[in-house]
C-alpha atoms as a PDB file:
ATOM      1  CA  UNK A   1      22.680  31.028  -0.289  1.00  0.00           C
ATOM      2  CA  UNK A   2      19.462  29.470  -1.736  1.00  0.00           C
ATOM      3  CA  UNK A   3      18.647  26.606   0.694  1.00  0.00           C
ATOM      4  CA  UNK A   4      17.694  22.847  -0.855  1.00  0.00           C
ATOM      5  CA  UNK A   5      14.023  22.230  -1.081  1.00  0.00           C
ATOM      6  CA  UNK A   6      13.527  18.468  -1.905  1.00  0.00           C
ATOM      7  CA  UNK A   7      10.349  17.576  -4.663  1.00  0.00           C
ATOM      8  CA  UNK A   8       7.421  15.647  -4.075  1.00  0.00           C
ATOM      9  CA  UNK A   9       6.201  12.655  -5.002  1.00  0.00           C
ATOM     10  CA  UNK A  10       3.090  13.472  -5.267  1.00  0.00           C
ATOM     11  CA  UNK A  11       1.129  10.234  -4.841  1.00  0.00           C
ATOM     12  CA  UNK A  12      -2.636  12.226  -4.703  1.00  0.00           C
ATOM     13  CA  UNK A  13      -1.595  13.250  -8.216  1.00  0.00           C
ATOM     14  CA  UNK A  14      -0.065   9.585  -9.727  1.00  0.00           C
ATOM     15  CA  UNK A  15      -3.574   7.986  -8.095  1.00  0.00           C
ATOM     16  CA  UNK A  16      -5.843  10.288 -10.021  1.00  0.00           C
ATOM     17  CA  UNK A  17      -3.785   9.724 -13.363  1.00  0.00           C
ATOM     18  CA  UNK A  18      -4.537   5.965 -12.566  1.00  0.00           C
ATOM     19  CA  UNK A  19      -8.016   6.836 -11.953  1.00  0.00           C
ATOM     20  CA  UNK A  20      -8.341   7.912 -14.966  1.00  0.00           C
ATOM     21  CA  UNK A  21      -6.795   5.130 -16.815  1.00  0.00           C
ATOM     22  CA  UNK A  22      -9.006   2.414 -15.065  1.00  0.00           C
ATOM     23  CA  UNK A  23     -11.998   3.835 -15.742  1.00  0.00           C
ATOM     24  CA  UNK A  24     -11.525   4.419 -19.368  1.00  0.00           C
ATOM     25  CA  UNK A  25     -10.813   0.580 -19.337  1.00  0.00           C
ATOM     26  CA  UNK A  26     -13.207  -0.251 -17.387  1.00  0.00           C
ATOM     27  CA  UNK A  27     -15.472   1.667 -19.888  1.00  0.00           C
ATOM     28  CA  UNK A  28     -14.279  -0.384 -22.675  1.00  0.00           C
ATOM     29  CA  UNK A  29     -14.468  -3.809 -21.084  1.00  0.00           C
ATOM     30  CA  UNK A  30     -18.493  -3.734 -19.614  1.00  0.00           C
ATOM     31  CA  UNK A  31     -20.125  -3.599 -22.723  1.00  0.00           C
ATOM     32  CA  UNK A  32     -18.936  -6.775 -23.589  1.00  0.00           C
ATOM     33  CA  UNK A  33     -18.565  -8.719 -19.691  1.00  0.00           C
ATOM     34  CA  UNK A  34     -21.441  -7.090 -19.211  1.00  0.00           C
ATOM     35  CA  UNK A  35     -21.073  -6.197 -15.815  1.00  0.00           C
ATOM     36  CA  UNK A  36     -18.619  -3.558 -13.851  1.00  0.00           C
ATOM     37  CA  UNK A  37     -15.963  -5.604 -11.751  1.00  0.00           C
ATOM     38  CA  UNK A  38     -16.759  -5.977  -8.300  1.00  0.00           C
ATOM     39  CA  UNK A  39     -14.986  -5.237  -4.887  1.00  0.00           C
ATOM     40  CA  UNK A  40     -16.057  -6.689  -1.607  1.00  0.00           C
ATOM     41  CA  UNK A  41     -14.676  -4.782   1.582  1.00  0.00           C
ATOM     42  CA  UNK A  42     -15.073  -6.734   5.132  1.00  0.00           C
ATOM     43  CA  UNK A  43     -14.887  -4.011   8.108  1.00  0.00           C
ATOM     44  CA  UNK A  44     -14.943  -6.022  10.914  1.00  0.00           C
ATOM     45  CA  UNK A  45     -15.373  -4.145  14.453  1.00  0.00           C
ATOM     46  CA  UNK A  46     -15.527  -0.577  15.001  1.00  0.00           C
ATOM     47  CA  UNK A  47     -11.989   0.745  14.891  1.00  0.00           C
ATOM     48  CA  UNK A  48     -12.531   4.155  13.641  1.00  0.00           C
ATOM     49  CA  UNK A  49      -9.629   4.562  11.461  1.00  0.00           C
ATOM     50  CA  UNK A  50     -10.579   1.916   9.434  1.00  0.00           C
ATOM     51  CA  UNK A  51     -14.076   2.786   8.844  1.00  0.00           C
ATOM     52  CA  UNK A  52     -12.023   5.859   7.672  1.00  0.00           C
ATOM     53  CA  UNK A  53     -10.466   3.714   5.141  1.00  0.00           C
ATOM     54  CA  UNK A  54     -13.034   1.941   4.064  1.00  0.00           C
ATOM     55  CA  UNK A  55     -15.072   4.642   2.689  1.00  0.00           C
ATOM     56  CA  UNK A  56     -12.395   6.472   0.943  1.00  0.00           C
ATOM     57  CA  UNK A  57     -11.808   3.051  -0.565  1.00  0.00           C
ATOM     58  CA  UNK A  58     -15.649   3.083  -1.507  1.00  0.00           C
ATOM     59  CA  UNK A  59     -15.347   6.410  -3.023  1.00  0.00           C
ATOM     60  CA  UNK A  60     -12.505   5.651  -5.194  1.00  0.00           C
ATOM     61  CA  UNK A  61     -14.268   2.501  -6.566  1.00  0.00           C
ATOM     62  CA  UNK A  62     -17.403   5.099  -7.246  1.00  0.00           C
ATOM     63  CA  UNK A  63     -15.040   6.978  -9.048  1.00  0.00           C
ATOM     64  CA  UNK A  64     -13.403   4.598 -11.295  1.00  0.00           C
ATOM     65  CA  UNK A  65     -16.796   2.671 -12.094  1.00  0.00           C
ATOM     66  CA  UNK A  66     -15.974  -0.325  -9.840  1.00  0.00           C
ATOM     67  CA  UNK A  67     -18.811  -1.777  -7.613  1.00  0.00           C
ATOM     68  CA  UNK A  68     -18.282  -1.527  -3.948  1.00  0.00           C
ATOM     69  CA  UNK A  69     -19.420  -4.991  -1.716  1.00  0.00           C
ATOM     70  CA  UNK A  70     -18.390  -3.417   1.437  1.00  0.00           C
ATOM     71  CA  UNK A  71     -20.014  -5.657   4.636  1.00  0.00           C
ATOM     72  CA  UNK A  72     -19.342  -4.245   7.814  1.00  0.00           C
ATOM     73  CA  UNK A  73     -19.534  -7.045  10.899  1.00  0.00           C
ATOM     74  CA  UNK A  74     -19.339  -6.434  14.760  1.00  0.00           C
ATOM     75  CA  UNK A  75     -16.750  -6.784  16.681  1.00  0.00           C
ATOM     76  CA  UNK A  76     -17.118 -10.266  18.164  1.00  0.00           C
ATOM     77  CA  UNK A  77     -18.055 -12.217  14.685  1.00  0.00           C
ATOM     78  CA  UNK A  78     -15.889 -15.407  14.694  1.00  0.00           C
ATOM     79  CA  UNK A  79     -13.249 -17.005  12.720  1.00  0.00           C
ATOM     80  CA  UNK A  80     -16.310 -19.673  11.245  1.00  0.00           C
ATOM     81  CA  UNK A  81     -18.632 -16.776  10.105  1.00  0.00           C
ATOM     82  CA  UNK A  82     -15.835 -14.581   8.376  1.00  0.00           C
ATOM     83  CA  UNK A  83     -14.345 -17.700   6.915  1.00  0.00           C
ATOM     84  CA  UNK A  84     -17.899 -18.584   5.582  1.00  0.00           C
ATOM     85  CA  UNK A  85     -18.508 -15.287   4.311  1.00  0.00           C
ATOM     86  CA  UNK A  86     -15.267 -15.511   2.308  1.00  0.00           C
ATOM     87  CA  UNK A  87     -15.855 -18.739   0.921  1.00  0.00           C
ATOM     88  CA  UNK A  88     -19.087 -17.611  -0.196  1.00  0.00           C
ATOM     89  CA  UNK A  89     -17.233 -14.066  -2.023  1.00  0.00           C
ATOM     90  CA  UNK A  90     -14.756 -16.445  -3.696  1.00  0.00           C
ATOM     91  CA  UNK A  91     -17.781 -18.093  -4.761  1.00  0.00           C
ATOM     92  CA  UNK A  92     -19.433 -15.223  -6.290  1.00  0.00           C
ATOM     93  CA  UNK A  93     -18.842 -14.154  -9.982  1.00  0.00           C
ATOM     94  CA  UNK A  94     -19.709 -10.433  -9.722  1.00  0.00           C
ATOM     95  CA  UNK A  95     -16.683 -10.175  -7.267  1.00  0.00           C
ATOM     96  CA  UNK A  96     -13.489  -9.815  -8.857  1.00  0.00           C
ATOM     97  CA  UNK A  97     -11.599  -8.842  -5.500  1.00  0.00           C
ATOM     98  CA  UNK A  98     -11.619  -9.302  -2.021  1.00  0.00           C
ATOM     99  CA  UNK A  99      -9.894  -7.371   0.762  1.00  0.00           C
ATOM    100  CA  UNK A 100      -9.892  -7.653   4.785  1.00  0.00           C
ATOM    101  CA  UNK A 101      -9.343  -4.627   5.983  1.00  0.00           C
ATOM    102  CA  UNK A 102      -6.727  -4.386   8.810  1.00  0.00           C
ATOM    103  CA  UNK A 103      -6.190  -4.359  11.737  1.00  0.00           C
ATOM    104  CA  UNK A 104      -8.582  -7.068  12.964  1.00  0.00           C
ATOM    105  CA  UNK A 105     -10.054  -7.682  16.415  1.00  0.00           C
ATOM    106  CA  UNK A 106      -7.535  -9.058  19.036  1.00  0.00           C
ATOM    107  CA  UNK A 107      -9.971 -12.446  18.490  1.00  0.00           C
ATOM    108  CA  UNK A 108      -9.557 -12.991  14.807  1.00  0.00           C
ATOM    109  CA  UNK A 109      -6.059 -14.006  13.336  1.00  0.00           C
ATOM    110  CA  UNK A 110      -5.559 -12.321   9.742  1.00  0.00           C
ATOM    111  CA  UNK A 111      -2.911 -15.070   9.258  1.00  0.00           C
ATOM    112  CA  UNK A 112      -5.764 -17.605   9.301  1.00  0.00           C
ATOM    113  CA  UNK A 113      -8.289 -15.775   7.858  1.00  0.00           C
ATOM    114  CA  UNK A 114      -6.312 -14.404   4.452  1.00  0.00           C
ATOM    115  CA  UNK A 115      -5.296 -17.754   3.966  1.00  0.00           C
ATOM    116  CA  UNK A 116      -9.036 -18.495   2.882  1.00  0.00           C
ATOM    117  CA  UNK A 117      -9.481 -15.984   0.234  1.00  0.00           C
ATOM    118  CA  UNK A 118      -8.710 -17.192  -3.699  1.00  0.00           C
ATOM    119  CA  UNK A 119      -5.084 -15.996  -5.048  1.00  0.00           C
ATOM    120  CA  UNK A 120      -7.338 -14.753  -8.106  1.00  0.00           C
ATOM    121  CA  UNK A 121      -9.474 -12.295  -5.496  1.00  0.00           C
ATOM    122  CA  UNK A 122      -6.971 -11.385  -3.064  1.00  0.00           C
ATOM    123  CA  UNK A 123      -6.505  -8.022  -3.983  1.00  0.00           C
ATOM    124  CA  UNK A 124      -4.427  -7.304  -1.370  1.00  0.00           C
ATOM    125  CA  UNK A 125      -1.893  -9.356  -2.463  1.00  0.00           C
ATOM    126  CA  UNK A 126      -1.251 -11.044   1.052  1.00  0.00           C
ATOM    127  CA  UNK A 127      -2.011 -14.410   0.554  1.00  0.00           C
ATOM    128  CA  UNK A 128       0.819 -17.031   0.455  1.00  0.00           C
ATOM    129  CA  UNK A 129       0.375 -18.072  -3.250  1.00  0.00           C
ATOM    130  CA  UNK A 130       0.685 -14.339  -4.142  1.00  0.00           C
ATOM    131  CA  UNK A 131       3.523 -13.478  -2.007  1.00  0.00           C
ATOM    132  CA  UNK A 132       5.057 -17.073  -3.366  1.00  0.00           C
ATOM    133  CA  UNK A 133       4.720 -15.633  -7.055  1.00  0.00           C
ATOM    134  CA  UNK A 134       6.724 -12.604  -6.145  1.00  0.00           C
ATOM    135  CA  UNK A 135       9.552 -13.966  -4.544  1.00  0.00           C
ATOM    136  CA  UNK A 136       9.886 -16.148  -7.797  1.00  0.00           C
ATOM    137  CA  UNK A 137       9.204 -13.422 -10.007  1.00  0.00           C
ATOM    138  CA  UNK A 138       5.564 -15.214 -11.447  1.00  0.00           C
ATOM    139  CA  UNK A 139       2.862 -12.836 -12.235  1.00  0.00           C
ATOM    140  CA  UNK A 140       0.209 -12.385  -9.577  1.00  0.00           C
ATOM    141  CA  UNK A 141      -1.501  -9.787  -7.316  1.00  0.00           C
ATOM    142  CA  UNK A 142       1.168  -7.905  -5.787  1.00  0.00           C
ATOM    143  CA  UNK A 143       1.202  -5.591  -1.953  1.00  0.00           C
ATOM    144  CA  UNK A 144      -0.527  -2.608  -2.716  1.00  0.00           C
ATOM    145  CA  UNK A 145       1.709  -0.732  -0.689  1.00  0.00           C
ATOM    146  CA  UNK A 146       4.572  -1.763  -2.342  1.00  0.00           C
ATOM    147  CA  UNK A 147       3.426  -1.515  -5.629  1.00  0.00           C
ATOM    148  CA  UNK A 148       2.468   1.551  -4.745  1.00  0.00           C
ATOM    149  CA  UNK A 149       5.479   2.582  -3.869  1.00  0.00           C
ATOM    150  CA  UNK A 150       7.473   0.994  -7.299  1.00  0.00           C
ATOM    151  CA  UNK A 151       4.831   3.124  -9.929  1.00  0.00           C
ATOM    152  CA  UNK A 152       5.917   6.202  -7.975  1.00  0.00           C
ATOM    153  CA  UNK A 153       9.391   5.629  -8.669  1.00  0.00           C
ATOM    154  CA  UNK A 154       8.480   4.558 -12.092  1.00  0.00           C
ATOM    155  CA  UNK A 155       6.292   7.887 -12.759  1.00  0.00           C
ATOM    156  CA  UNK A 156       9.205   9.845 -11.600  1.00  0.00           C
ATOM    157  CA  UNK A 157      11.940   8.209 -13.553  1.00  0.00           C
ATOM    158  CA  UNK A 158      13.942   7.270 -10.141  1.00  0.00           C
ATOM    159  CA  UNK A 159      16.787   5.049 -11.453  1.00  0.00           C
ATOM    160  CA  UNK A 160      17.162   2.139  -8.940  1.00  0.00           C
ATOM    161  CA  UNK A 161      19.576  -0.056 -10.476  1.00  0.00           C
ATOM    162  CA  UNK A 162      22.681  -0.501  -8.843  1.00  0.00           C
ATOM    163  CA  UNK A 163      21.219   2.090  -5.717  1.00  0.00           C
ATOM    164  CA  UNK A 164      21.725   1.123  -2.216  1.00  0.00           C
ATOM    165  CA  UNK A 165      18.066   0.835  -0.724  1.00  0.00           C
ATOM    166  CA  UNK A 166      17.101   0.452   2.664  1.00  0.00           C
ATOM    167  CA  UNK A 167      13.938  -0.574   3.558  1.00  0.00           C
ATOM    168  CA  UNK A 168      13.431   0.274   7.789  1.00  0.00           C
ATOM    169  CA  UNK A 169      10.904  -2.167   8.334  1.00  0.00           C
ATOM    170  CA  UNK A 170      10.134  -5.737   8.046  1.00  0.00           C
ATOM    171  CA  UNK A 171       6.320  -6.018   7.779  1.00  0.00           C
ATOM    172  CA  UNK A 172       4.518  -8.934   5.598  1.00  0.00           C
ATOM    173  CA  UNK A 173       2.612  -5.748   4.530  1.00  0.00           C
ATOM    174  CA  UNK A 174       5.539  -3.406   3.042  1.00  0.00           C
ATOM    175  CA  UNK A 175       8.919  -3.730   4.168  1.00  0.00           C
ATOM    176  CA  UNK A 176       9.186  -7.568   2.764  1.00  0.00           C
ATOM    177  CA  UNK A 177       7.496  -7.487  -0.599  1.00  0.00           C
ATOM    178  CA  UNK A 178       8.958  -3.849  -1.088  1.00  0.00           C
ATOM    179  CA  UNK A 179      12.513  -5.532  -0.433  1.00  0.00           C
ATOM    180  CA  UNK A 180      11.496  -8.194  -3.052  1.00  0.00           C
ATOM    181  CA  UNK A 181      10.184  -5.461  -5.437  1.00  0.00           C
ATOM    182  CA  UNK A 182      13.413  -3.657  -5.367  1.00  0.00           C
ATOM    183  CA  UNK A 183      15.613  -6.429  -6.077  1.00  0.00           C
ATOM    184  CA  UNK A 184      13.722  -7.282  -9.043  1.00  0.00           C
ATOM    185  CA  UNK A 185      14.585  -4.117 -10.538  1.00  0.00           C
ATOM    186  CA  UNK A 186      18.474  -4.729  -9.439  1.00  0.00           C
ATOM    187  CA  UNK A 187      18.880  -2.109  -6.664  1.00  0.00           C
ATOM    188  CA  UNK A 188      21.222  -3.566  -3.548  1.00  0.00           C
ATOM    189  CA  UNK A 189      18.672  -3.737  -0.471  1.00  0.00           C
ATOM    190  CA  UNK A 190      19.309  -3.824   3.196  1.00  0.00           C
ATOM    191  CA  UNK A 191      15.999  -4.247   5.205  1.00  0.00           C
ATOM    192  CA  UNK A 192      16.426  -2.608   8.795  1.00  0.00           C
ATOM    193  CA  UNK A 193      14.188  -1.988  11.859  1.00  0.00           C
ATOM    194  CA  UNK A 194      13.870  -0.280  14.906  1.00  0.00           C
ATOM    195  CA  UNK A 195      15.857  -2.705  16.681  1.00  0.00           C
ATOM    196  CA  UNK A 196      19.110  -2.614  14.130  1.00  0.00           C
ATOM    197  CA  UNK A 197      22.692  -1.308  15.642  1.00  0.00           C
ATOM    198  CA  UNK A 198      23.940   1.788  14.041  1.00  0.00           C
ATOM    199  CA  UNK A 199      20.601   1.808  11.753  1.00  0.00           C
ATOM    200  CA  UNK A 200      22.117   6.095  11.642  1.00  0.00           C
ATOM    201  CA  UNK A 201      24.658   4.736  10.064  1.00  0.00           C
ATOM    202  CA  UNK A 202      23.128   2.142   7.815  1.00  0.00           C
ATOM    203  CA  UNK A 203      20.733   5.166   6.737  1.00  0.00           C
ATOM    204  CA  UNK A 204      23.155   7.796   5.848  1.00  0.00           C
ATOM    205  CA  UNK A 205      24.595   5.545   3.309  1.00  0.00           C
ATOM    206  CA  UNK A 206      20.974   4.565   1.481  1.00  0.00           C
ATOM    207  CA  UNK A 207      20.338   6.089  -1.934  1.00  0.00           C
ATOM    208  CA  UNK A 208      16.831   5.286  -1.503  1.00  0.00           C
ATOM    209  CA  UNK A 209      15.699   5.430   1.994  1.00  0.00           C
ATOM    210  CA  UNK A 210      11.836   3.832   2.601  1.00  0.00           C
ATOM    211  CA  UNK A 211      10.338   4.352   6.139  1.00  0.00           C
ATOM    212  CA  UNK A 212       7.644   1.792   7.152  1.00  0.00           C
ATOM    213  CA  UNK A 213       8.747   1.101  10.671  1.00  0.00           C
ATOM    214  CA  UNK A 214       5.204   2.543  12.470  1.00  0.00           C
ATOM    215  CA  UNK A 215       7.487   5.226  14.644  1.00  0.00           C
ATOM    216  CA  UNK A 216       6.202   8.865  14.497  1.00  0.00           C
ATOM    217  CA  UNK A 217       8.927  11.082  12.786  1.00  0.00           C
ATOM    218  CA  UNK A 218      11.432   8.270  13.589  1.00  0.00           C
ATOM    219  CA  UNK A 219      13.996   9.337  10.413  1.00  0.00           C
ATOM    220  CA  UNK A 220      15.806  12.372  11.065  1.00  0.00           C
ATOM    221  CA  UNK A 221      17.514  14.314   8.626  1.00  0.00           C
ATOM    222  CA  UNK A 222      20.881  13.352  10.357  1.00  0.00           C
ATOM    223  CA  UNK A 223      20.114   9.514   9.123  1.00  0.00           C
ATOM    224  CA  UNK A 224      19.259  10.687   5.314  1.00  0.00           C
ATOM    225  CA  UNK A 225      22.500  10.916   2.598  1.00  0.00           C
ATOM    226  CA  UNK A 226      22.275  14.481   0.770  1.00  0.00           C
ATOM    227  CA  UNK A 227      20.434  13.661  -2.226  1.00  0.00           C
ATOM    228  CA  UNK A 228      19.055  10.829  -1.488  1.00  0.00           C
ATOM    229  CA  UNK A 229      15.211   9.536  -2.330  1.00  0.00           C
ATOM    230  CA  UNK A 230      13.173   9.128   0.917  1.00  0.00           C
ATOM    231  CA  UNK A 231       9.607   7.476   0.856  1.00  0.00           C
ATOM    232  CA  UNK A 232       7.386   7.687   3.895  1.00  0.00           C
ATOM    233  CA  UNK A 233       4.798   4.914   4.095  1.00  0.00           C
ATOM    234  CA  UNK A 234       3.623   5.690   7.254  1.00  0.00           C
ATOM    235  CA  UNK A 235       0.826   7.389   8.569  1.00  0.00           C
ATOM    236  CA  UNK A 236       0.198   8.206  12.540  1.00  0.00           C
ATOM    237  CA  UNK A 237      -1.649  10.677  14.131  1.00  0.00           C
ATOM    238  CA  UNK A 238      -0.544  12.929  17.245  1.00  0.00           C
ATOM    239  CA  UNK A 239      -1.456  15.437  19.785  1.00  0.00           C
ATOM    240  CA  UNK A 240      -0.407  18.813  19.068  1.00  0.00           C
ATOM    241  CA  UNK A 241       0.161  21.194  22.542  1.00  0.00           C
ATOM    242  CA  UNK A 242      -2.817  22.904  21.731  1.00  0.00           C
ATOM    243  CA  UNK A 243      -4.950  19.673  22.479  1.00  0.00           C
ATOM    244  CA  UNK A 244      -5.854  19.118  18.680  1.00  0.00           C
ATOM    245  CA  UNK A 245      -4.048  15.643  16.214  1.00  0.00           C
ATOM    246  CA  UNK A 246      -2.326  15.692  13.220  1.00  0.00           C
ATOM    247  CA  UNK A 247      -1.235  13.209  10.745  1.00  0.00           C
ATOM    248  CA  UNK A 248       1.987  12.792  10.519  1.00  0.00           C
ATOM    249  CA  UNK A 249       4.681   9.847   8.905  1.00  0.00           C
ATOM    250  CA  UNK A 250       7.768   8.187  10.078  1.00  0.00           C
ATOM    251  CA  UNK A 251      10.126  10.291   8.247  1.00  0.00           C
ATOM    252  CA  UNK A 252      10.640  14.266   9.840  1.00  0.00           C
ATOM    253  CA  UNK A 253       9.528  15.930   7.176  1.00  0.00           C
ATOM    254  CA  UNK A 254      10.256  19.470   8.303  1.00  0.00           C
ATOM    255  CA  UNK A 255      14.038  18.983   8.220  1.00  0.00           C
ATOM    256  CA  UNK A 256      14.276  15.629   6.111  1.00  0.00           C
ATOM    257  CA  UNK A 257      13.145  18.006   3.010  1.00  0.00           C
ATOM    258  CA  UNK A 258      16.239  19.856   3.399  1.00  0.00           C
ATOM    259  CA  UNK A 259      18.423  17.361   2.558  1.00  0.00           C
ATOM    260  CA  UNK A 260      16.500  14.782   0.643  1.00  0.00           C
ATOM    261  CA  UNK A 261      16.460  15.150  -3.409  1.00  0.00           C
ATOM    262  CA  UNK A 262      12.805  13.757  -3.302  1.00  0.00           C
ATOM    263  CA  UNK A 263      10.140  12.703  -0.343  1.00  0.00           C
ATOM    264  CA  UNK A 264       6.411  11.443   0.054  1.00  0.00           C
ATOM    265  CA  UNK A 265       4.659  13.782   1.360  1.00  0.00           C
ATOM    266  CA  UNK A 266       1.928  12.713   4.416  1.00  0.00           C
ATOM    267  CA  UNK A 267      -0.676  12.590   3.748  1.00  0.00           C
ATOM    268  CA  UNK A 268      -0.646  12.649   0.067  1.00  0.00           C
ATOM    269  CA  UNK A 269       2.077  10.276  -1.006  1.00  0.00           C
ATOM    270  CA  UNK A 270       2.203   6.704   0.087  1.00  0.00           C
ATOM    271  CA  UNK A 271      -1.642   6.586   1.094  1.00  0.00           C
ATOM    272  CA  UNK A 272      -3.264   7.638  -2.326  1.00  0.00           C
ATOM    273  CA  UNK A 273      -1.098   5.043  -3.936  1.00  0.00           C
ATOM    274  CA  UNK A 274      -1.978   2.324  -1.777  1.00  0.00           C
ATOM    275  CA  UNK A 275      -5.878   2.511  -2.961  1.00  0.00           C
ATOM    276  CA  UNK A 276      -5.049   3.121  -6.353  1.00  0.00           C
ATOM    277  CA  UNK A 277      -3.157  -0.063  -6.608  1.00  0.00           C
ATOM    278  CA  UNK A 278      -5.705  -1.720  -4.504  1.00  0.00           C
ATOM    279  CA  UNK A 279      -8.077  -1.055  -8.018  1.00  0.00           C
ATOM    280  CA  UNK A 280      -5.785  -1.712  -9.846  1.00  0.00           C
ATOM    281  CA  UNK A 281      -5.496  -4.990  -8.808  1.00  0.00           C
ATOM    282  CA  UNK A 282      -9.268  -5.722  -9.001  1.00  0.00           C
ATOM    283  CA  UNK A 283      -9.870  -4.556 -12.476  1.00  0.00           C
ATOM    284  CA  UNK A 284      -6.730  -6.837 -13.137  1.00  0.00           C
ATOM    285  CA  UNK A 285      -8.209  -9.535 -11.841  1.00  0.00           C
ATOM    286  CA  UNK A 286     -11.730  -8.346 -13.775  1.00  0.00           C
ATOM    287  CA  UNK A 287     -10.121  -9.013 -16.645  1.00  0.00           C
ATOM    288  CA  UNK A 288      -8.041 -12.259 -16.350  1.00  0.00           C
ATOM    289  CA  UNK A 289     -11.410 -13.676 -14.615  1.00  0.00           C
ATOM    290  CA  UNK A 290     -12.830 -12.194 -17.938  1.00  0.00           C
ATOM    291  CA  UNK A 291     -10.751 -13.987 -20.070  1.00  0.00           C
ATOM    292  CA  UNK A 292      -9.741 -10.641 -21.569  1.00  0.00           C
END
């Protein structure tokens, strides 16, 4: 008997489709702005993983034809000097987006801090205006992440009306806008966490199963209904025996594929997707700041 092998959605792939697409827009709209749109980056401290981030985001925007602002700031900067800095972005009209990158020093409060960057700029789609617009359904700059996770679906014709989707997780980042998303587009959602009773239970009976809850292989294949569509946005790295890390998501991929119908692969779902939306945004915003 031929055992079940679940596909991928293969989010490296989707990204460099949408690569594509923005920069042969991008191509057609300089002549006339006259400028390529802009992306401003703010490292702040030293936290290694996100320096990692930060330059694959720079290499993406190289690739698409978007400028890269990146600023990289030490450690002990202070709420005054990033808040000027932003004010000063939001201020300049070669920047068409604006992202903090996260996690920030234990000093600095991203609540605070987001809260300062225009609607129009904040690519990231985290500041209270923009997650406003998407619980009403207005346009705006929406969660990478979660967009990210919505064009996969879309690029892989995954019907979601009517489906019972759990979302494990309950982050401002992913699990609620990706709730939101998903209601929009009439599945029945159930947003659960680490901390929910009988969440095996709950799980088993998801049609679309989305793991965001930060827990290294945390969803078995006993949680996950035969069949069913598993997405694993997370992304944490552990020690092998042998001393060495690996990368590795919240879902168990090794026996979840078994029994799924399709799963993100990590890396090389989720991840991709994430800075592919995160241009997306900022050549959106290029153009509505164009007038175009």
């Amino acid at each position: 008997m031929e055992l079940k092998t679940a596909k991928l959605l293969d989010g490296k792939a989707l990204a460099n489709k949408i690569y594509q697409e923005l920069s042969q827009t991008i191509t057609q709209l300089q002549s006339y702005i006259g400028r390529a749109p802009g992306l401003a980056v703010l490292m702040l401290g030293d936290n290694p993983a996100s320096a990692a981030y930060v330059a694959g985001k720079e290499k993406a925007c190289a690739k698409v034809g978007i400028t890269s602002f990146s600023k990289y700031l030490p450690t002990g900067i202070s709420h005054e000097e990033v808040i000027g800095l932003i004010k000063k972005l939001n201020q300049d009209e070669n920047i068409d987006g604006i992202l903090v990158q996260l996690p920030l020093p234990d000093h600095l409060d991203p609540a605070v801090i987001l809260q300062y960057i225009t609607p129009e700029k904040d690519v990231d789609g985290l500041h209270s205006v923009n997650l406003g617009k998407l619980m009403r359904r207005e346009p705006g700059l929406r969660s990478c992440t979660p967009a990210g996770v919505m064009r996969l679906f879309q690029e892989y014709n995954i019907p979601l009306e009517g489906k019972q989707a759990l979302v494990v997780g309950r982050s401002i980042l992913v699990g609620k806008p990706l709730a939101l998303m998903l209601l929009e587009v009439n599945a029945t959602v159930t947003i659960a966490h680490s901390h929910s009773e009988n969440l095996p239970t709950i799980a088993k009976n998801a049609d679309i199963l989305i793991a965001a809850v930060g827990r290294p292989e945390f969803i078995t294949a006993e949680m996950v209904k035969s069949g069913a569509i598993v997405v694993d946005v997370g992304i944490n790295r552990i020690a092998d025996p042998g001393g060495r890390s690996r990368l590795v998501g919240d879902v168990d991929f090794a026996s979840v594929h078994k029994v799924a119908d399709f799963v993100t692969p990590v890396p090389g779902g989720v991840g991709p997707m994430t800075v592919a939306m995160l241009l997306q945004n900022t050549v959106a915003s290029y153009q509505l700041r164009a007038g175009n």
